[in-house]
N, C-alpha and C. Protein backbone atom coordinates (compact mmCIF):
# COMPACT_ATOMS: atom_id res chain seq x y z
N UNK A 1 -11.93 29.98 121.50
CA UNK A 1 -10.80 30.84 121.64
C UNK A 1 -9.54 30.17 121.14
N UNK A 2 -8.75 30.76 120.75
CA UNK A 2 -7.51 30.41 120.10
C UNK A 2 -6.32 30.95 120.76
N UNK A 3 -5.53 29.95 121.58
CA UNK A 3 -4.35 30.43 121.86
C UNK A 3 -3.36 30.56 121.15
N UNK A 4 -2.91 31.49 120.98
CA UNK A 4 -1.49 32.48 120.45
C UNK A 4 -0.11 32.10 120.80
N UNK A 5 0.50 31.25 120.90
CA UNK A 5 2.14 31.03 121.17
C UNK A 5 2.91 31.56 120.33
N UNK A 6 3.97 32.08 120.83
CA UNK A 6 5.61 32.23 120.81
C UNK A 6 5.73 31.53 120.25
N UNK A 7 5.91 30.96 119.55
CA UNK A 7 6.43 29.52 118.89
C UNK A 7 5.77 29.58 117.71
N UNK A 8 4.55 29.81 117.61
CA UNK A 8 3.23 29.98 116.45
C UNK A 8 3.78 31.62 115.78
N UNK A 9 3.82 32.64 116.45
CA UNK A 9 4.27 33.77 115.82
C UNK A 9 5.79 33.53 115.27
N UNK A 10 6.40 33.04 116.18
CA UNK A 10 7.81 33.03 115.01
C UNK A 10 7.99 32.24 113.73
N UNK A 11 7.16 31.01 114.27
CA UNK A 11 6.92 30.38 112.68
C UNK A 11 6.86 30.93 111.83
N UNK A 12 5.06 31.88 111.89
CA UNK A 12 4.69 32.66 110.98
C UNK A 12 5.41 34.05 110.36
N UNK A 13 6.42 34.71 111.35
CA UNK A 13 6.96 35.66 110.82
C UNK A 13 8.27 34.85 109.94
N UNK A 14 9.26 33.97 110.23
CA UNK A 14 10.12 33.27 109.70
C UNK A 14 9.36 32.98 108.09
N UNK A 15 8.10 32.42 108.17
CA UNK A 15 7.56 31.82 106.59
C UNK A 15 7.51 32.97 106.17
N UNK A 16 6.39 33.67 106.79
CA UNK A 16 6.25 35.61 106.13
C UNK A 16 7.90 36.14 105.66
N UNK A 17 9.04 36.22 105.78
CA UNK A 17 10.30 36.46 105.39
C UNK A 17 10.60 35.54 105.01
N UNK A 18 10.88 33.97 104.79
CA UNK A 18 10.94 33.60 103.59
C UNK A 18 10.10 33.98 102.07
N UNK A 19 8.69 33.79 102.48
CA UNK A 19 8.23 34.21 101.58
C UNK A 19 8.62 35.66 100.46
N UNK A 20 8.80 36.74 101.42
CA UNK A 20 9.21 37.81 100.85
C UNK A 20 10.55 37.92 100.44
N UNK A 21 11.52 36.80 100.51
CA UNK A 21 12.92 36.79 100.37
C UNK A 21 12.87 36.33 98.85
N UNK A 22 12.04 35.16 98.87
CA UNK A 22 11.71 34.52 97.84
C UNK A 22 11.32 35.51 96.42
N UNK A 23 10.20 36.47 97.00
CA UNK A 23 9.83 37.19 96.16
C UNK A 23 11.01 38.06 95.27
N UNK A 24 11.89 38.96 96.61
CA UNK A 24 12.73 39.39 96.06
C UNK A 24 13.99 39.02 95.28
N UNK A 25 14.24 37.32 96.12
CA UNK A 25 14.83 37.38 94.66
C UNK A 25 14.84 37.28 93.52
N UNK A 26 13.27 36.79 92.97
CA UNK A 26 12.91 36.56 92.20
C UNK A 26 12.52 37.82 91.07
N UNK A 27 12.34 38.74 92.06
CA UNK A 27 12.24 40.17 91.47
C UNK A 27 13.52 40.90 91.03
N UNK A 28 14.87 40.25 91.70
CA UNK A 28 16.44 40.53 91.68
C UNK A 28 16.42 40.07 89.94
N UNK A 29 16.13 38.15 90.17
CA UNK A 29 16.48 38.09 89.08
C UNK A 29 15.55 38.60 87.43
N UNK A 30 14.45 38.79 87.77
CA UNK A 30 14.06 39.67 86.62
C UNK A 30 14.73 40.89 86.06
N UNK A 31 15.02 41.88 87.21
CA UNK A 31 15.69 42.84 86.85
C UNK A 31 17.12 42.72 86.18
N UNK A 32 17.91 42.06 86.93
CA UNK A 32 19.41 41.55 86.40
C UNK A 32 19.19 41.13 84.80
N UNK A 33 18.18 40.23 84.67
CA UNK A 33 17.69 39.51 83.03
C UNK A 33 16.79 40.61 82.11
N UNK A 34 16.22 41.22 82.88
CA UNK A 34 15.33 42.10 82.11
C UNK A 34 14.25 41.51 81.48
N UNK A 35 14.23 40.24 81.88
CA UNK A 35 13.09 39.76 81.43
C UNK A 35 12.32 38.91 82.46
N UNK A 36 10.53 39.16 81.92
CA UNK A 36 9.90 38.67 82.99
C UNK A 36 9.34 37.38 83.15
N UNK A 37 9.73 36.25 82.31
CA UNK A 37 10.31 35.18 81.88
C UNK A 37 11.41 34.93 82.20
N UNK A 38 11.68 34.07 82.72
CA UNK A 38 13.36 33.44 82.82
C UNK A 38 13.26 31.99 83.37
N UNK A 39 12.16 31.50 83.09
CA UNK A 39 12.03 30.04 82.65
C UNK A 39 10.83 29.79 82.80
N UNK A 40 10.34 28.29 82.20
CA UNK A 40 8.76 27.62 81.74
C UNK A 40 7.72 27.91 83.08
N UNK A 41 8.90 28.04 84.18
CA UNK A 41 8.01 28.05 85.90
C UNK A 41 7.26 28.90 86.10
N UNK A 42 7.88 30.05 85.82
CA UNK A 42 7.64 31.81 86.19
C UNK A 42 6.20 32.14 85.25
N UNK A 43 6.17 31.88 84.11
CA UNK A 43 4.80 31.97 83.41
C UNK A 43 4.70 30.97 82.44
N UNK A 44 3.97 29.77 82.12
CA UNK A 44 3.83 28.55 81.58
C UNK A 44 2.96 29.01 79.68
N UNK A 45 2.09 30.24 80.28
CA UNK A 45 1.63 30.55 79.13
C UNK A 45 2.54 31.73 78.68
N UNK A 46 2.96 32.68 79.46
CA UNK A 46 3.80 33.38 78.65
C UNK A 46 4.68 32.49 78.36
N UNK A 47 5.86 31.62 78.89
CA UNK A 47 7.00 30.89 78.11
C UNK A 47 6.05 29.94 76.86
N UNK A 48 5.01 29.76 76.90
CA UNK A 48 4.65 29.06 75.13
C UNK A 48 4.67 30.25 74.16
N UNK A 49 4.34 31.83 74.71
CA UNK A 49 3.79 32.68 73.83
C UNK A 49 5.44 33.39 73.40
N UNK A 50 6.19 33.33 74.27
CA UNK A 50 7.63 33.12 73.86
C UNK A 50 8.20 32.63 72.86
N UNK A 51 8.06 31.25 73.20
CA UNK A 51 8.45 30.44 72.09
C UNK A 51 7.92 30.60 70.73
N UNK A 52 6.59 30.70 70.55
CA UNK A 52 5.39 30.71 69.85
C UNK A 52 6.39 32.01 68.54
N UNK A 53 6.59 33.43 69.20
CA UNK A 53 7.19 34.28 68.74
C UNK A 53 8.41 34.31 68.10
N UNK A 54 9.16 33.47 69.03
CA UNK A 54 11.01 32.73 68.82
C UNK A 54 11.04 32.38 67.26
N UNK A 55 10.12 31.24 66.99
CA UNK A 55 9.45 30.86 65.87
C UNK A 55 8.93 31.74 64.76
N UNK A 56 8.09 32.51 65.03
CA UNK A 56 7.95 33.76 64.12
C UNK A 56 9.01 34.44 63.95
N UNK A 57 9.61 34.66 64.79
CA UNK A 57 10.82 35.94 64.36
C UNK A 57 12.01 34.83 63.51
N UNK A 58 12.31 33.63 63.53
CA UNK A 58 13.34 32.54 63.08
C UNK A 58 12.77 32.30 61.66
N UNK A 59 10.76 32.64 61.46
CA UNK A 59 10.70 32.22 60.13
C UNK A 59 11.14 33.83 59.50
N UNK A 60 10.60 35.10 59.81
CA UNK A 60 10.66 36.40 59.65
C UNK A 60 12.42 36.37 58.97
N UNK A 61 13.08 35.85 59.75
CA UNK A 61 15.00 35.67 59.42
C UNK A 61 15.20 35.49 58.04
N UNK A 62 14.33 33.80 57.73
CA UNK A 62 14.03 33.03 56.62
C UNK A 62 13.63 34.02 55.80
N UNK A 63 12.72 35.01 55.99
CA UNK A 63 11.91 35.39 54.64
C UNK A 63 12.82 36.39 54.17
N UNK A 64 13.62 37.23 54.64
CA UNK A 64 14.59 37.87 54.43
C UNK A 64 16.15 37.70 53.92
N UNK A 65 16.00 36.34 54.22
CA UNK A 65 17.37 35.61 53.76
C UNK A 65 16.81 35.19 52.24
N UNK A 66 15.92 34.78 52.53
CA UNK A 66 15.17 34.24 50.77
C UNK A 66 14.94 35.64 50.00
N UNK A 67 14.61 36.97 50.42
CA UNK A 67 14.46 37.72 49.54
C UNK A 67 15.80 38.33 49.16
N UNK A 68 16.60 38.45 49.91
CA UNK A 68 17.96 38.81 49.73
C UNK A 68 18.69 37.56 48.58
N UNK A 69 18.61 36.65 48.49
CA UNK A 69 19.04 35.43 47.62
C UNK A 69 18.68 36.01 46.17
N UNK A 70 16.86 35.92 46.28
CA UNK A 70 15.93 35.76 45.18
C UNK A 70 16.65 38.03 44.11
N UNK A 71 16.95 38.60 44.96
CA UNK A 71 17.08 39.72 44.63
C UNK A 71 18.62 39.63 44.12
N UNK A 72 19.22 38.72 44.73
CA UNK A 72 20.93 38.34 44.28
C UNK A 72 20.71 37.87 42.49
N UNK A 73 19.48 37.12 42.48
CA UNK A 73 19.27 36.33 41.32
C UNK A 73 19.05 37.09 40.35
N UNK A 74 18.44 37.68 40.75
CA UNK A 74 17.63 38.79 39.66
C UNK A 74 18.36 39.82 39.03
N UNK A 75 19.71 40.56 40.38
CA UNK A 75 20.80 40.93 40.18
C UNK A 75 21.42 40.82 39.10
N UNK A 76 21.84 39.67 38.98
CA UNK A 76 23.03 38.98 38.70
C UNK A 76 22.33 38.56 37.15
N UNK A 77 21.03 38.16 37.19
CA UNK A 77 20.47 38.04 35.84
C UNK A 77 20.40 38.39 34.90
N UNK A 78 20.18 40.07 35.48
CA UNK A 78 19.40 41.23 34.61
C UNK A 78 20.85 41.92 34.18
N UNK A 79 22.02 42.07 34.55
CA UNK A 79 23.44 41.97 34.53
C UNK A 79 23.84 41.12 32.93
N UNK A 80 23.50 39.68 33.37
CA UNK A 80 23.87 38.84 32.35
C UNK A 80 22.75 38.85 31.21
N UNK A 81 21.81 39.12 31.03
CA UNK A 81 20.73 39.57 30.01
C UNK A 81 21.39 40.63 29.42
N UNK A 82 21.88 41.68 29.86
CA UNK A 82 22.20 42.71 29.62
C UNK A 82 23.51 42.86 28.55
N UNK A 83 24.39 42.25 28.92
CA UNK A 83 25.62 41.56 28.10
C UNK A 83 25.30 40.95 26.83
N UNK A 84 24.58 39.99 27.40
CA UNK A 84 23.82 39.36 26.23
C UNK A 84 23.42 40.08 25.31
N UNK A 85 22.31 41.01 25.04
CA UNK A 85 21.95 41.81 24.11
C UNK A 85 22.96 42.92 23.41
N UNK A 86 23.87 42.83 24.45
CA UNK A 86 24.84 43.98 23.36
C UNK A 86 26.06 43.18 22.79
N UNK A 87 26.06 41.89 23.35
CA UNK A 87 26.66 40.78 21.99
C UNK A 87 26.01 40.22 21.20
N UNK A 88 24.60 40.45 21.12
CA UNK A 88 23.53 39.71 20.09
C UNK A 88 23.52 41.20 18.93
N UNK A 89 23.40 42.00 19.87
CA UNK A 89 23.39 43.64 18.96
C UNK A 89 25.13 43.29 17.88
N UNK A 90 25.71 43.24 18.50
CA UNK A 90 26.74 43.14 18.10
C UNK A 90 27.15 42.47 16.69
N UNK A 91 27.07 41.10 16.97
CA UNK A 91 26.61 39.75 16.20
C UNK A 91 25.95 39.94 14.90
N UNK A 92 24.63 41.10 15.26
CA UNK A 92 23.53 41.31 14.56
C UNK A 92 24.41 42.55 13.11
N UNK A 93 25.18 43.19 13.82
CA UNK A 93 25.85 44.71 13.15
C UNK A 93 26.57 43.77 12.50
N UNK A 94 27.60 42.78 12.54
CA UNK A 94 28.88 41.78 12.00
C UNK A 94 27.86 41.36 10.94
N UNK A 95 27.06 40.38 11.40
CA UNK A 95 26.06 39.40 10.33
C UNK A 95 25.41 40.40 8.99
N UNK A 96 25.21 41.69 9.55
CA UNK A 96 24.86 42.31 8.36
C UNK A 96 25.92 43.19 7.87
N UNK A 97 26.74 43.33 8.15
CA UNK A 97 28.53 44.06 7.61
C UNK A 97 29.04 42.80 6.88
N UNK A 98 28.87 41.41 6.95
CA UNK A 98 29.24 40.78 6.16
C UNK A 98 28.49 39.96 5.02
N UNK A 99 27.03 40.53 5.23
CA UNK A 99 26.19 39.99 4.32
C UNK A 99 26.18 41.06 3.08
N UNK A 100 26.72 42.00 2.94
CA UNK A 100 27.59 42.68 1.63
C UNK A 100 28.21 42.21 1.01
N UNK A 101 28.58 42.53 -0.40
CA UNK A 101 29.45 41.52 -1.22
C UNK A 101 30.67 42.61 -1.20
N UNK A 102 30.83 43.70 -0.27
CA UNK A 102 31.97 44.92 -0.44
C UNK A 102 33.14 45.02 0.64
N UNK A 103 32.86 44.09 1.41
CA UNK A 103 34.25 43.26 2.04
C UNK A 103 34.61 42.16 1.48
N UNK A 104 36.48 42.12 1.32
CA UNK A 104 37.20 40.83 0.87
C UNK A 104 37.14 39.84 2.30
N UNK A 105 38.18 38.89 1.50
CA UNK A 105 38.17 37.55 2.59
C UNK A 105 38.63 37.61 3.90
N UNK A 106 39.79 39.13 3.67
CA UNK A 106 40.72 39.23 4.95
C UNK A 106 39.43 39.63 5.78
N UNK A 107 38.72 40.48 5.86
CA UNK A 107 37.54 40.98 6.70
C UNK A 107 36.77 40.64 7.12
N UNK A 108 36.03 39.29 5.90
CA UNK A 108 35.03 38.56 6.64
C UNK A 108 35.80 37.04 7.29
N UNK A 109 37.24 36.98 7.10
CA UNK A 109 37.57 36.09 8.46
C UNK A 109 37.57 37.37 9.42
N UNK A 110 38.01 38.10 9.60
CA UNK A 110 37.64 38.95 10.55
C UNK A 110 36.67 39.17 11.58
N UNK A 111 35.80 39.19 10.54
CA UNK A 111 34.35 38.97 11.05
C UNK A 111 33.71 37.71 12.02
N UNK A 112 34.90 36.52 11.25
CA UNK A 112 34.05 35.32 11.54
C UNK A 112 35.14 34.92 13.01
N UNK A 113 36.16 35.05 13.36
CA UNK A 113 37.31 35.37 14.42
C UNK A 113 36.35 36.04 14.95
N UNK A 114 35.85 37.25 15.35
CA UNK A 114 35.00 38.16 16.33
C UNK A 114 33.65 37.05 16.38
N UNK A 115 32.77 36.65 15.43
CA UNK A 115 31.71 35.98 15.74
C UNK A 115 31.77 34.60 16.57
N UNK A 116 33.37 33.90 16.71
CA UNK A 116 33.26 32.59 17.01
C UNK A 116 33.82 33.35 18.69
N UNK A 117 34.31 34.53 18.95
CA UNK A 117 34.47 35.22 20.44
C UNK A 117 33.39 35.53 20.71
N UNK A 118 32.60 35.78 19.90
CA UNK A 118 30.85 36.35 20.49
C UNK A 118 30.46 35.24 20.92
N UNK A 119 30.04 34.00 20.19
CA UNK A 119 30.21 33.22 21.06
C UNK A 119 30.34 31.91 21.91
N UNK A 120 31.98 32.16 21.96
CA UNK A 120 31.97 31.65 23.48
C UNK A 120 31.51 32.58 24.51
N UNK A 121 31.65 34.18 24.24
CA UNK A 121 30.96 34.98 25.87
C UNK A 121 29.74 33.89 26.28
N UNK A 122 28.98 34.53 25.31
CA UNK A 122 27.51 34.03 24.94
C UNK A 122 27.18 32.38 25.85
N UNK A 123 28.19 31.73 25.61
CA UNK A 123 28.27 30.17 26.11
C UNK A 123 28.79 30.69 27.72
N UNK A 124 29.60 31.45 27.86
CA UNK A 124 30.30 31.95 29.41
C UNK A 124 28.93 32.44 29.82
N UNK A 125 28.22 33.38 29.50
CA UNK A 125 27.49 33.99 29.95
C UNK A 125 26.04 33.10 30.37
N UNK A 126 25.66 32.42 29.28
CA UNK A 126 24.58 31.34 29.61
C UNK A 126 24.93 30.28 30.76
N UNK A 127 26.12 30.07 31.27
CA UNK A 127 26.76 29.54 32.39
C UNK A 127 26.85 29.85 33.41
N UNK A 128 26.43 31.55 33.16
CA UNK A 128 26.69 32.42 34.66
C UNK A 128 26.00 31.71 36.15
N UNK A 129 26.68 32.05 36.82
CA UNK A 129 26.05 31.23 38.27
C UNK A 129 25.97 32.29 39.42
N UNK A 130 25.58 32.02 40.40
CA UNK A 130 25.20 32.95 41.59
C UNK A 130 24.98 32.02 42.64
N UNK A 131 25.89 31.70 44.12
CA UNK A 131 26.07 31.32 44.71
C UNK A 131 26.44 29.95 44.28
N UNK A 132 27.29 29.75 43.59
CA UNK A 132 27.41 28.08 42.88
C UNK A 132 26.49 27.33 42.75
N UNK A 133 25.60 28.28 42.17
CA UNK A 133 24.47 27.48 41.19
C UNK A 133 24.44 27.85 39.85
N UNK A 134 24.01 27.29 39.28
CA UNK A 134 23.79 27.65 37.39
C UNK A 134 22.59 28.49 37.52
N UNK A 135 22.42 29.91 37.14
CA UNK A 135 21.23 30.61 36.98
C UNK A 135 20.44 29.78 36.18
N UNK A 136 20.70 29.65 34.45
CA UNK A 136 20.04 29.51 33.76
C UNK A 136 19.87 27.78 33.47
N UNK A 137 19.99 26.59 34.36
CA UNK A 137 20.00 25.31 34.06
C UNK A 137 18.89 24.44 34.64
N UNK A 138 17.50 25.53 34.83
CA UNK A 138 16.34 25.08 35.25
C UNK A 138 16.82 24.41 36.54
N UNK A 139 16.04 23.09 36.85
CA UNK A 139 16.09 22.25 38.26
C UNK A 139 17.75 21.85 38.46
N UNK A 140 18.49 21.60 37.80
CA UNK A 140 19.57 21.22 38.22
C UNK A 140 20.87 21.81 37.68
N UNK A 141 20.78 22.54 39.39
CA UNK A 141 21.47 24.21 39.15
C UNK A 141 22.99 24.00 40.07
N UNK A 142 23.10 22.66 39.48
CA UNK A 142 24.82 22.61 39.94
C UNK A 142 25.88 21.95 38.75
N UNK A 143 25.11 22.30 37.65
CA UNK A 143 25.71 21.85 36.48
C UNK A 143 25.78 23.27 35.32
N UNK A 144 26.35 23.11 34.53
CA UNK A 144 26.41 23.96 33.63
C UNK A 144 25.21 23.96 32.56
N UNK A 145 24.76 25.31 32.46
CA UNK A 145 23.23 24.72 31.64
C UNK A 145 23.71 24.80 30.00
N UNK A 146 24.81 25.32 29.08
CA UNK A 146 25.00 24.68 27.76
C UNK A 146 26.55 24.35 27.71
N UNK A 147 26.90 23.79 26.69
CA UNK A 147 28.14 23.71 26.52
C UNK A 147 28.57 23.96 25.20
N UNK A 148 29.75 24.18 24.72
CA UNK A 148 30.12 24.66 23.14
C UNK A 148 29.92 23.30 22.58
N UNK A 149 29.16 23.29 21.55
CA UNK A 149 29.34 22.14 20.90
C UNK A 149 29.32 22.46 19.61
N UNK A 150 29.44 23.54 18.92
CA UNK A 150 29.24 24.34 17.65
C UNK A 150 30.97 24.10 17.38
N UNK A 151 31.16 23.05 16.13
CA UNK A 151 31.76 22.61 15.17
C UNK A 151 32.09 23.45 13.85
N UNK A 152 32.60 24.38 13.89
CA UNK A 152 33.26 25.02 12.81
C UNK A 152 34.73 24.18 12.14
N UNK A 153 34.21 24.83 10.72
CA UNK A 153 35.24 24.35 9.69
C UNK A 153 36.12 25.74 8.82
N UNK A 154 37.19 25.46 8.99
CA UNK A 154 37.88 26.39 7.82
C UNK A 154 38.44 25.63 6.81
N UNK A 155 39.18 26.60 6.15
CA UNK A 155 39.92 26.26 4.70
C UNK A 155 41.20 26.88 5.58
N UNK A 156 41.64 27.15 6.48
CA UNK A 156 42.88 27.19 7.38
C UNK A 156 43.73 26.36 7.20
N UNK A 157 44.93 25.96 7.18
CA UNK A 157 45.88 24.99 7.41
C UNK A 157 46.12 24.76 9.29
N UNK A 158 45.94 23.79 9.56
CA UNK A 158 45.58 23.96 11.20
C UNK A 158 47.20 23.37 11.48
């Protein structure tokens, strides 16, 4: 037989209401956080599967920041390609307007004044950059990838 004390029941009801105090607040603070996690204690495998995710969604950030870049590039490329060909078109209309013998000298300096502006674009444009990098300077894309080095001569008095 087992005697029952006063002393033994209040224990047990005192732990029984801690216990349930405990619970609730613990149930307080889920609700307040909204989450059923709110540290490594509360669930050891959910807080890894947490983290685990934290990680996925931080690389998910990454892949979107890189496609947004890589689409800036392409942007900005297909832009400067674009220029390009209608100063090469250009270039191309001059080079054969002056490969006639039915323009004088005033015209084909003319010609050759517009061809030495074609280009420098051409040199601006092969320089173009996108986020202060050099598009077109292969691996080392914090330099300028050509520079003018095209040496013209006149019969000018300089």
């Amino acid at each position: 037989m087992l005697r029952v004390s006063t002393q033994m029941m209040y224990t047990q009801s005192v732990g029984y209401l801690n216990n349930k105090l405990s619970t609730l607040t613990e149930l307080n603070e889920q609700a307040s956080s909204q989450k059923r996690v709110n540290r490594p204690s509360d669930d050891a495998v959910g807080a890894a599967t947490i983290l685990n995710l934290r990680t996925t969604l931080s690389s998910y950030d990454q892949y979107l920041e890189n496609i947004a870049t890589a689409q800036g590039w392409l942007a900005t490329s297909d832009t400067t390609l674009t220029q390009v060909s209608t100063l090469l078109t250009r270039a191309k209309a001059l080079a054969e307007q002056g490969a006639t013998g039915t323009l004088g000298a005033e015209n084909r300096k003319q010609i050759a004044y517009e061809m030495r502006e074609i280009y420098e674009q051409l040199i601006a444009l092969a320089n173009t950059e996108y986020q202060n990098k050099s598009i077109y300077s292969g691996q080392v894309t914090g330099e300028n990838a050509f520079s003018q080095c095209l040496w013209m001569t006149s019969n000018e008095p300089t």
